[in-house]
Protein backbone atom coordinates (compact mmCIF):
# COMPACT_ATOMS: atom_id res chain seq x y z
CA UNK A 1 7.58 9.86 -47.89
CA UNK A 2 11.03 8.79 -47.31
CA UNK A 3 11.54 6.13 -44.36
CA UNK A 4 11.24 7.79 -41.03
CA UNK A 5 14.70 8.01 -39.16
CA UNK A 6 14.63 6.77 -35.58
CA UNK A 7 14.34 9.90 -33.08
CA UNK A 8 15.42 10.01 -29.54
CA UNK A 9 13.77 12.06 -26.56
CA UNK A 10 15.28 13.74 -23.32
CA UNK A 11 12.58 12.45 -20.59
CA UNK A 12 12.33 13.70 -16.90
CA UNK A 13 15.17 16.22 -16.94
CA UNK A 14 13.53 18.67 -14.16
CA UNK A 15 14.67 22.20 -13.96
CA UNK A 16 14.71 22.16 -10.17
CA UNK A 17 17.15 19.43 -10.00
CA UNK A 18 20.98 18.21 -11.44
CA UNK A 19 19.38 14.59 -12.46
CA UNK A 20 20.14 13.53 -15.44
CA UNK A 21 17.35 12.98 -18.11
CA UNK A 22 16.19 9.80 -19.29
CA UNK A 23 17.14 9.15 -22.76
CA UNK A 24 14.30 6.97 -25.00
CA UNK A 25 14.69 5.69 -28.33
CA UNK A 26 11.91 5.11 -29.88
CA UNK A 27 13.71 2.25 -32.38
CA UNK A 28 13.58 0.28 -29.16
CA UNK A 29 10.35 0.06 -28.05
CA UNK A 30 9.45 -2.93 -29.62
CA UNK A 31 12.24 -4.25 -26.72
CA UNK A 32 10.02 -2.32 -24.00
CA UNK A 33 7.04 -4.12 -25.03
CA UNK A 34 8.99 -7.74 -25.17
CA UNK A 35 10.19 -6.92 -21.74
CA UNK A 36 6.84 -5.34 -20.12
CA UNK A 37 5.20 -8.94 -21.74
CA UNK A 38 7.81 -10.68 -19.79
CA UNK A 39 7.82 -8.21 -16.64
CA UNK A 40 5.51 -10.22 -14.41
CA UNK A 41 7.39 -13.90 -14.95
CA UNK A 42 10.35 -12.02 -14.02
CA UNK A 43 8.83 -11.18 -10.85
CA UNK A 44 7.29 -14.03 -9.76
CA UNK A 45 10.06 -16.26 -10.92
CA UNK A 46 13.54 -14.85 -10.42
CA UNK A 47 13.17 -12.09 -8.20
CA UNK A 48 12.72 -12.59 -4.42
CA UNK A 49 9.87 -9.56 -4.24
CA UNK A 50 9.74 -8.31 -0.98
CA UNK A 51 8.43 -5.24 -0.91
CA UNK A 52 5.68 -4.41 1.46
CA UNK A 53 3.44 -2.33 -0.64
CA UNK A 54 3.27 -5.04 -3.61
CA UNK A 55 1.26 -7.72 -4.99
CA UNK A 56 0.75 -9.72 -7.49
CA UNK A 57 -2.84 -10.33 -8.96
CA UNK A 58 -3.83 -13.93 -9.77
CA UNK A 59 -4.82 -14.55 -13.73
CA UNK A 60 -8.50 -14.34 -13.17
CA UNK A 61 -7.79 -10.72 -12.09
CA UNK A 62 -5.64 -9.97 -14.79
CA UNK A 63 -8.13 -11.88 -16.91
CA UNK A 64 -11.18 -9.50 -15.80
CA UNK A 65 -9.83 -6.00 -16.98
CA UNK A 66 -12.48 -4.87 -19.69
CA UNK A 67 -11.15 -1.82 -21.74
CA UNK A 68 -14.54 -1.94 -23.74
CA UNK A 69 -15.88 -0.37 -20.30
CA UNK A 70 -13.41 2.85 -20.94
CA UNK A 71 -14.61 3.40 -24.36
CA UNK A 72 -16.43 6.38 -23.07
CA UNK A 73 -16.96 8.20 -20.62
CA UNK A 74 -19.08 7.47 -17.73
CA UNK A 75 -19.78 10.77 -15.66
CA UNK A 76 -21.98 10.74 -12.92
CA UNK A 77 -23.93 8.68 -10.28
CA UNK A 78 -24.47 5.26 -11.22
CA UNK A 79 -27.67 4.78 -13.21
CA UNK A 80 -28.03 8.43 -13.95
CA UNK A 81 -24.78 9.26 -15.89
CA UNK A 82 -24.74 12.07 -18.33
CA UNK A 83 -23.58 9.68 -21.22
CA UNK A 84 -26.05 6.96 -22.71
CA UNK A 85 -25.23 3.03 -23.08
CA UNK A 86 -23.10 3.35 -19.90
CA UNK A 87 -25.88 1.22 -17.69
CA UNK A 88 -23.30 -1.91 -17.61
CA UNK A 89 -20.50 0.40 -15.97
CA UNK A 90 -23.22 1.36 -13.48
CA UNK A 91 -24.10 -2.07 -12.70
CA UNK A 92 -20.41 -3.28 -11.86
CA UNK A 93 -20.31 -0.09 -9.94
CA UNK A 94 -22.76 -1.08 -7.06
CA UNK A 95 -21.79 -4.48 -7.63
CA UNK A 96 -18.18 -3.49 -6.48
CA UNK A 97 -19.65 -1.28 -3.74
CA UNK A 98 -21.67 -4.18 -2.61
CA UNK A 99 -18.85 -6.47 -2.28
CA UNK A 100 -16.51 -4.51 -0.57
CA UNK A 101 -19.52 -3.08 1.70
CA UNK A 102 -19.89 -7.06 2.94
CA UNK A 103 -16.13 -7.96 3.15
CA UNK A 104 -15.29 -4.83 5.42
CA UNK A 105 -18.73 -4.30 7.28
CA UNK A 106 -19.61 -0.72 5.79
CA UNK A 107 -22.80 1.10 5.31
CA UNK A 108 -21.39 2.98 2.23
CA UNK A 109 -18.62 2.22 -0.50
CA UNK A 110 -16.99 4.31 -3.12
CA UNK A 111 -15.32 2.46 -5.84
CA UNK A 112 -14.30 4.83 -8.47
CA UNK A 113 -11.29 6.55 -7.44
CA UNK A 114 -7.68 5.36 -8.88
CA UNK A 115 -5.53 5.39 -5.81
CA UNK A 116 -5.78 5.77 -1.84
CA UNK A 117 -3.99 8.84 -1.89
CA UNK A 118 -6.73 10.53 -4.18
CA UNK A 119 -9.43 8.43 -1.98
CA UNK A 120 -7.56 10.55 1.46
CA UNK A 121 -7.38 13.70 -0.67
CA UNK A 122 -11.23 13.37 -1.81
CA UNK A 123 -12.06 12.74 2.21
CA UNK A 124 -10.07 16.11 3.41
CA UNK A 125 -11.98 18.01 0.52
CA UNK A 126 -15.69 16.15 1.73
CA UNK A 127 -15.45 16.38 5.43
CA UNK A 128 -12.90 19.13 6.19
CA UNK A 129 -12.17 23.02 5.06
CA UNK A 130 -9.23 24.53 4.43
CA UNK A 131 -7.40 25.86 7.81
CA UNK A 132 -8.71 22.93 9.72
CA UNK A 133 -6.60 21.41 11.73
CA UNK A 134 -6.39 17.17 11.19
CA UNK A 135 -3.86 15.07 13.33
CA UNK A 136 -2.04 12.59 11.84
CA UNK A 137 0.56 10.62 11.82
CA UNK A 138 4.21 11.43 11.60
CA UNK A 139 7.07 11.23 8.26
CA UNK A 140 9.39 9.51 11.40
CA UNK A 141 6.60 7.19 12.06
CA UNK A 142 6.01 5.76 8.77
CA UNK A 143 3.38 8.29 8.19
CA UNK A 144 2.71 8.57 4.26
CA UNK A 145 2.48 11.51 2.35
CA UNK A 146 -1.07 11.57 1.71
CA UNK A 147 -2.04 11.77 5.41
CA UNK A 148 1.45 13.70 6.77
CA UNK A 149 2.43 17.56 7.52
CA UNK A 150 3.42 18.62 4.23
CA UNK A 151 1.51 15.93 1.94
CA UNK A 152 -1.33 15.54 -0.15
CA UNK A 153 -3.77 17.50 3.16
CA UNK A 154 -1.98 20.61 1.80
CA UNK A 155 -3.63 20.52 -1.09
CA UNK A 156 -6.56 20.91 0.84
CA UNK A 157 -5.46 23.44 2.64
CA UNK A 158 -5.55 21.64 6.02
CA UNK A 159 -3.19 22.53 9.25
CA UNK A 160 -1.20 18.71 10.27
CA UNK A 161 0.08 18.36 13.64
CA UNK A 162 1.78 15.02 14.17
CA UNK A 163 0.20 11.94 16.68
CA UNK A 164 2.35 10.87 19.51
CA UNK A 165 4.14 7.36 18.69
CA UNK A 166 5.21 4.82 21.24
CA UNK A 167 8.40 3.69 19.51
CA UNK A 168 9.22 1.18 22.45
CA UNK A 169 5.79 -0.45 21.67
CA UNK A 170 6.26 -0.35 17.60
CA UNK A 171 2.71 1.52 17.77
CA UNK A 172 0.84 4.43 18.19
CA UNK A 173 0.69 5.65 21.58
CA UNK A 174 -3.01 5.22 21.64
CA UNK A 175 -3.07 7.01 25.36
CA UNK A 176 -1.04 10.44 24.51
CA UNK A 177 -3.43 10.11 20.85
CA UNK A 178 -6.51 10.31 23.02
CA UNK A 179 -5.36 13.46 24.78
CA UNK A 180 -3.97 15.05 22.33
CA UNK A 181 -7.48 14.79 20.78
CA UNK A 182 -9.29 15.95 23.45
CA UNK A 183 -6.97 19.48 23.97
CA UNK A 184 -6.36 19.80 20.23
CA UNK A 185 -10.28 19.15 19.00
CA UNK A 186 -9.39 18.64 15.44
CA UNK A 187 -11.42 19.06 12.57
CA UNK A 188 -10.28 15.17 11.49
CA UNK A 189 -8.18 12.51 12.80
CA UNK A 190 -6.17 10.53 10.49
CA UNK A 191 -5.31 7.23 11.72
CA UNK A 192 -3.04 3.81 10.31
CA UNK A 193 0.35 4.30 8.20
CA UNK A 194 2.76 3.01 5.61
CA UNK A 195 4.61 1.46 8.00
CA UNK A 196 2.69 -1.47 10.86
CA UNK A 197 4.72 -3.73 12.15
CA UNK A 198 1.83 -4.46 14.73
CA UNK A 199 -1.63 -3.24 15.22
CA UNK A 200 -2.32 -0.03 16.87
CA UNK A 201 -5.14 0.68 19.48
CA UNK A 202 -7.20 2.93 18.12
CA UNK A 203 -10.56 2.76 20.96
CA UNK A 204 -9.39 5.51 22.79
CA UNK A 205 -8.90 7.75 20.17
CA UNK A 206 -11.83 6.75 18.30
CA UNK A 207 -13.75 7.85 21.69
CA UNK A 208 -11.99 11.36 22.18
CA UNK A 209 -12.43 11.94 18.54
CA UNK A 210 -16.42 11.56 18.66
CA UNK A 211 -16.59 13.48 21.97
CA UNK A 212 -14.88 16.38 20.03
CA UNK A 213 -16.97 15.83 17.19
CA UNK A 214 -13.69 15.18 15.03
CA UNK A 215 -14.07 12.59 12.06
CA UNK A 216 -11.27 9.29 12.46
CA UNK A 217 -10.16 8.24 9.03
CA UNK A 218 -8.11 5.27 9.10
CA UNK A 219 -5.96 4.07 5.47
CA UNK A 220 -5.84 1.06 5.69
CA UNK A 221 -3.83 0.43 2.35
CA UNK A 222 -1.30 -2.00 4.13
CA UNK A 223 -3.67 -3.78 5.91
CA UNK A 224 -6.66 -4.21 4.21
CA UNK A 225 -5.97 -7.85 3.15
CA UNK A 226 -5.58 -8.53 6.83
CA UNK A 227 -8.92 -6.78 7.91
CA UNK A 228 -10.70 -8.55 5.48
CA UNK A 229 -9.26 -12.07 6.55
CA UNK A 230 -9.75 -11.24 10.54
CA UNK A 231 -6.46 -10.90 11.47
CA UNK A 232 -5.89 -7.04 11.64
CA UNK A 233 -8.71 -5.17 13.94
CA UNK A 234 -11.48 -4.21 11.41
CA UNK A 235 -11.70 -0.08 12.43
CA UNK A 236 -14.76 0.15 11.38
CA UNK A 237 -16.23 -1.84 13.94
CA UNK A 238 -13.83 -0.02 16.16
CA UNK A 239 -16.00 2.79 15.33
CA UNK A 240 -13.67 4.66 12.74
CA UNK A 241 -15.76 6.90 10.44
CA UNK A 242 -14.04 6.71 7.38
CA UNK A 243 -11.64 3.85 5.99
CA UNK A 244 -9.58 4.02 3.03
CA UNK A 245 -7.52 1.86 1.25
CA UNK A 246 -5.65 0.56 -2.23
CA UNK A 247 -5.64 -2.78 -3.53
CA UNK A 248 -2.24 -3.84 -3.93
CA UNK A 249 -0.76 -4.60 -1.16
CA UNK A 250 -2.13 -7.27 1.26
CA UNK A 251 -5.48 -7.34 -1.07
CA UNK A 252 -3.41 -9.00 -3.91
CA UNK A 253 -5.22 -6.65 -6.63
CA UNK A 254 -4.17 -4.07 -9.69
CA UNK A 255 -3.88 -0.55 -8.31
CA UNK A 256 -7.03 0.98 -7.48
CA UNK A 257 -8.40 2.90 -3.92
CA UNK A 258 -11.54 2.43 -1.96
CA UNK A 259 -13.08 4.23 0.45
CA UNK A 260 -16.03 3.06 2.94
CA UNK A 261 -17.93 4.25 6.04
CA UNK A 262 -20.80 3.66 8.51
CA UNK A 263 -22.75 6.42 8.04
CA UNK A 264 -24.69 6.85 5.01
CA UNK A 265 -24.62 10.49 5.48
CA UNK A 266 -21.09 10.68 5.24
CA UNK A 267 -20.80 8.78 2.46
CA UNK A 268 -24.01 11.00 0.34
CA UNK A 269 -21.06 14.00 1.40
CA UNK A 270 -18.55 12.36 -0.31
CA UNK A 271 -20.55 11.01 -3.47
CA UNK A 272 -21.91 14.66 -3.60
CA UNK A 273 -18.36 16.41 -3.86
CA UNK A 274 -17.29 13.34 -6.26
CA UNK A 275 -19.95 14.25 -8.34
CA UNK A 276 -20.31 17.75 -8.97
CA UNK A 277 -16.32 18.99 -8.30
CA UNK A 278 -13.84 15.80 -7.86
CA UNK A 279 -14.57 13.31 -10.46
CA UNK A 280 -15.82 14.08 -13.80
CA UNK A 281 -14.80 10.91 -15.94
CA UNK A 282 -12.73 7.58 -14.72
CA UNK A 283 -11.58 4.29 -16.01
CA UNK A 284 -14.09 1.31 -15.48
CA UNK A 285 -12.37 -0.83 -17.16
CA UNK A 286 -10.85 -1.67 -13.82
CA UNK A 287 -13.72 -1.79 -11.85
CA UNK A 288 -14.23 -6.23 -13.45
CA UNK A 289 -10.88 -6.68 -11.67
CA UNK A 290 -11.65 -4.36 -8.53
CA UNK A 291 -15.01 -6.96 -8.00
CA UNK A 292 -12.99 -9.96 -8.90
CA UNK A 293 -10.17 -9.25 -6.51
CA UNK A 294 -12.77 -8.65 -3.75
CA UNK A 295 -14.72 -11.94 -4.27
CA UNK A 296 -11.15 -13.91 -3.97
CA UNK A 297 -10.47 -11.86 -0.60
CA UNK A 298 -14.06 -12.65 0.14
CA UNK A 299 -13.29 -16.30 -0.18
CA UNK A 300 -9.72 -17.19 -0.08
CA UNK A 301 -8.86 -14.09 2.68
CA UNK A 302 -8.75 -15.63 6.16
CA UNK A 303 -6.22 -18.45 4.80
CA UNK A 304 -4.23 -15.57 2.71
CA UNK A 305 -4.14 -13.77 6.09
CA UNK A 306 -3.29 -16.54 7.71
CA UNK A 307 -0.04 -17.22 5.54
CA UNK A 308 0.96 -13.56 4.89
CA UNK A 309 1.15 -13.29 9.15
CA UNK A 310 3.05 -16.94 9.67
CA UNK A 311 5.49 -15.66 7.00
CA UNK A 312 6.06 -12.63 8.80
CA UNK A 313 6.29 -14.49 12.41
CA UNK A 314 9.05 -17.12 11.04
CA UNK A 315 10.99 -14.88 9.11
CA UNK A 316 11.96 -12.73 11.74
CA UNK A 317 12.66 -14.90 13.96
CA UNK A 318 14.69 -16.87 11.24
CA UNK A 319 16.76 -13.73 10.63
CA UNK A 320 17.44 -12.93 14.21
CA UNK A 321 18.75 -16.55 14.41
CA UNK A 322 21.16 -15.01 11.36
CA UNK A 323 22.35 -12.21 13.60
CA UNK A 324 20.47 -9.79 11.76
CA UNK A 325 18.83 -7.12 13.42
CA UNK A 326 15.30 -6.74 13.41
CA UNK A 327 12.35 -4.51 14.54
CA UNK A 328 9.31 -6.58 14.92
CA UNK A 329 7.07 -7.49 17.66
CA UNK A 330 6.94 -10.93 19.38
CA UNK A 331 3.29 -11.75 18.41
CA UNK A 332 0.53 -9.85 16.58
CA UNK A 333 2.45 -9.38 13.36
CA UNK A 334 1.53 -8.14 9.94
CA UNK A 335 2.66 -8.44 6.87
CA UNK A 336 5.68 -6.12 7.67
CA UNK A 337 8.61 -6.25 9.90
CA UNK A 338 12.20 -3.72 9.73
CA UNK A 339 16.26 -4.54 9.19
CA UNK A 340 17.58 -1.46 10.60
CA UNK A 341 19.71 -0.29 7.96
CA UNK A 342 23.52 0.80 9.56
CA UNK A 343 23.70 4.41 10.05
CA UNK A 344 26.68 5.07 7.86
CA UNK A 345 24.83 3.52 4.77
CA UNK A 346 23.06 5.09 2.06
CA UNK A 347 19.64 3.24 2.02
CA UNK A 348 18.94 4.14 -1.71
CA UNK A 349 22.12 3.02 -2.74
CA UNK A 350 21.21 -0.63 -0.62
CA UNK A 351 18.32 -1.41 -1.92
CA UNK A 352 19.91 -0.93 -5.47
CA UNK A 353 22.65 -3.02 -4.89
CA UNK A 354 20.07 -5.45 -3.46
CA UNK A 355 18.40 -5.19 -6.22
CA UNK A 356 21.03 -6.49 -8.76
CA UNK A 357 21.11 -9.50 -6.55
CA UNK A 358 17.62 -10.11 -7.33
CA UNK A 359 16.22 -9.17 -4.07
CA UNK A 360 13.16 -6.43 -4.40
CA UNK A 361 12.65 -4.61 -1.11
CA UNK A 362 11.91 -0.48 0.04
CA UNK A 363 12.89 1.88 2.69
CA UNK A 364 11.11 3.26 5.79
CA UNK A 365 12.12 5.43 8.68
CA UNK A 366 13.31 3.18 11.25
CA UNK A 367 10.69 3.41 13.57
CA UNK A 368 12.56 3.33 16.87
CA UNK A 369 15.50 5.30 16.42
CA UNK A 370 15.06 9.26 15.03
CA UNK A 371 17.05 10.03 11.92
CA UNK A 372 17.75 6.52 11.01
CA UNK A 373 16.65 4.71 7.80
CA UNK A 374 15.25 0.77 7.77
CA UNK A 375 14.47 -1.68 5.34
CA UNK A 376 10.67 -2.70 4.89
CA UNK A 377 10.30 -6.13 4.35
CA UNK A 378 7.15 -7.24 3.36
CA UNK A 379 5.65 -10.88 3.08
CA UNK A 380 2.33 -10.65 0.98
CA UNK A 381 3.91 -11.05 -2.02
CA UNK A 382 5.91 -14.47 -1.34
CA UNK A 383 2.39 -15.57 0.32
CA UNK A 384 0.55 -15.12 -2.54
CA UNK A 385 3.10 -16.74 -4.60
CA UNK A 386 2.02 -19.68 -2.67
CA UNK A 387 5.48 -19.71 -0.55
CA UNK A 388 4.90 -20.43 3.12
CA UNK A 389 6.14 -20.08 6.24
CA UNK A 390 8.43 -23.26 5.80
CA UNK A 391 10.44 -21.85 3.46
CA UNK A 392 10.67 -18.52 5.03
CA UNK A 393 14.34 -19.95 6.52
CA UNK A 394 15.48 -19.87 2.91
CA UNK A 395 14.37 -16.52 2.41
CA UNK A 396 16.19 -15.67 5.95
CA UNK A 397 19.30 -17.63 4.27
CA UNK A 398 19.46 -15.20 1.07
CA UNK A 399 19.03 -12.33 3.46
CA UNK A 400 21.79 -13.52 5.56
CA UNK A 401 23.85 -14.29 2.76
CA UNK A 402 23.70 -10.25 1.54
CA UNK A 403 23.16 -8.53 4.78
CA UNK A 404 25.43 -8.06 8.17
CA UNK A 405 25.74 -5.83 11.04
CA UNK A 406 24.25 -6.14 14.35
CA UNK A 407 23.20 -2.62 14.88
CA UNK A 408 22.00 -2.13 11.59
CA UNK A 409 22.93 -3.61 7.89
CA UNK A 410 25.06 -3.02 4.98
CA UNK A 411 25.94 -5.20 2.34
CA UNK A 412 28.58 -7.95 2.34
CA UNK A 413 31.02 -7.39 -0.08
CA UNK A 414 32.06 -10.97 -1.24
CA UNK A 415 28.58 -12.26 -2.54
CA UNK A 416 28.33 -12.99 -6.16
CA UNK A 417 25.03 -11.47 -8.09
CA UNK A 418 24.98 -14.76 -9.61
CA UNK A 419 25.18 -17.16 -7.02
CA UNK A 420 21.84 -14.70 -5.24
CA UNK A 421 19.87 -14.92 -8.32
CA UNK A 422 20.26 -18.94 -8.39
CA UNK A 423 18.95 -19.35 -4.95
CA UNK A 424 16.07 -17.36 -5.61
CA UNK A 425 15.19 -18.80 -8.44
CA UNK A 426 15.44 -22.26 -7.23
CA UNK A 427 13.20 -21.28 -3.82
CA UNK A 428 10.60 -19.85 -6.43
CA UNK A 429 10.63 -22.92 -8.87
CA UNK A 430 7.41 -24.39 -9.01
CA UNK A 431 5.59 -21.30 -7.26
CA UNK A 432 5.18 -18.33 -9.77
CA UNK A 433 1.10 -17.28 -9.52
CA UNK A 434 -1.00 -18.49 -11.92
């Protein structure tokens, strides 16, 4: 045969929309692989990575994926899979359920599912029937779409009504949650979101929901880092049923979900359904990494905690100092706080621009005003970098440097890309995760 002619693809033109398609040439993928080699020192070197629900794992992480463990399949309960040979994937299986059983205080652990919003979509299926009626929170409230009104609990078949939010307080209104719980007596009770710029009281709900005989899920996927190193409220000693989470965001992990509980019961339910109708076969060779990334929380997470939090705490306050506006409370922080975005702005069309500067950060609703867009700036990601509160007034400076407008932001006109990308690369030098 002759030599093969390069061929080009249309990718991702949908019917249902005007975008245009993605065009890939498959003479240039020897470029994509250079560049996806390379993707990770770009990152952690000359981007200023800001995005809340991003991490970066450290090499021993990286280091502990095992594709020999996805060779074949490995359907089943652990120890009594349908395939022979597969006894090692068992064994990291309740080894990962162990560890994450003793960082978060659970009974019960399920390590096998590929993403919290399968983990929340698993949960409606296990504890819930279609037409039930689950509270939870709200699109406007930084509610995500595998917990919201029109979401992933539709694919269960469940009825959303949205949770009161105190928008004053930057947190559920825990009081209005309670009796909204106690008139509505829903079949489950979906608690935490996307966006938590503070922690939310969740006792009273926790109590109305058990007097109603509702189950409280909480996803935890932006704060799980933080439960695990003390400084976010642990719900499941708060009596939450269910807890979810990934582990890429404040646990500094590869992408993966969890879910845990108190009550063995419960979690038999859910291993049950996983088994016979959810999960047939997965990929182990993430769950090495999944345990690894647990033991470092296990070890390193109160400190990590620690940091992400102080980063938060001086970086608002360093861009107020700016004149930049910025939702956030005055103590008890996470790793998140909002820069109201200007009302006449296109948000997408911001965070692009801010990305050619270098700067990596997403969108959220803004949380106190209705209709009205914010970014999300997240510190985990400079934290685990090993960049520390200290230098959070140079990240305030390159934020200042792009950003104006006292009721809410849009970009300067006058700053050159190039001058941005020096500044962040010289505030990273040295500090790019091993």
């Amino acid at each position: 045969m002759g030599r093969r002619a390069n061929r080009r693809y249309l990718v991702g033109m949908s019917h249902a929309t005007d975008a245009p398609a993605t065009v890939i040439d498959t003479g240039t993928t020897d470029a994509l692989f250079a560049a996806a080699r390379l993707h990770g020192e770009t990152l952690t070197r000359r981007r200023l990575v800001l995005y809340a629900g991003a991490n970066y794992p450290s090499a021993t992480v990286r280091a502990a994926c095992a594709p020999g463990l996805g060779a074949m399949p490995s359907m089943g309960p652990s120890f009594d899979k349908e395939q022979p040979g597969t006894e090692l994937v068992s064994q990291f299986e309740v080894a990962a359920r162990r560890e994450a059983c003793a960082l978060f205080g659970a009974t019960w652990a399920e390590p096998r599912l590929p993403s919290a919003t399968l983990c929340n979509l698993a949960v409606f299926h296990a504890f819930a029937r279609p037409r039930d009626l689950m509270l939870a929170p709200d699109k406007a409230h930084g509610g995500h779409l595998s917990q919201r009104d029109g979401g992933t609990p539709a694919l269960a078949g469940l009825s959303c009504e949205a949770l009161p939010f105190d928008g004053e307080g930057l947190c559920l209104d825990a009081a209005g949650a309670a009796r909204m719980v106690e008139a509505r007596r829903p079949r489950l009770v979906m608690l935490g979101r996307s966006v938590m710029v503070r922690p939310d009281d969740i006792a009273p709900v926790v109590a109305a929901a058990r007097s109603a005989g509702a189950t409280t899920v909480f996803d935890a996927s932006h704060v799980a880092g933080l439960i695990a190193g003390g400084i976010y409220p642990n719900p499941l000693e708060a009596g939450v049923d269910v807890m979810v989470t990934s582990t890429y965001k404040t646990i500094p992990g590869l992408p993966h979900g969890l879910i845990l509980g108190r009550d063995p019961a419960q979690g038999e339910t859910l291993a049950s359904l996983l088994d016979a109708r959810f999960l047939a076969n997965y990929n182990p060779a993430l769950l090495p990494p999944l345990l690894r990334v647990l033991q470092e929380v296990g070890a390193h997470g109160a400190a990590y905690a620690d940091a992400v939090v102080a980063n938060t705490a001086v970086l608002a306050r360093a861009c107020r100092a700016r004149g930049l506006p910025v939702i956030a409370p005055e103590s008890g922080f996470t790793h998140q706080m909002l820069i109201p975005i200007g009302a006449a702005e296109d948000p997408r069309a911001l965070i692009e621009a801010l990305a050619r500067h270098g700067v990596i950060v997403g969108i959220c609703p803004d949380i106190t005003r209705e209709g009205r867009s914010a970014l999300r700036v997240g510190s985990q990601f400079l934290a685990t970098l090993g960049l520390r509160a200290d230098r959070m007034d140079g990240v305030a400076d390159i934020l200042a440097g792009l950003l104006a407008g006292a009721d809410g932001v849009a970009l300067r006109t006058e700053v050159a890309e190039d001058g941005t990308r020096a500044r962040i690369e010289a505030l990273l030098s040295g500090l790019h995760a091993s």
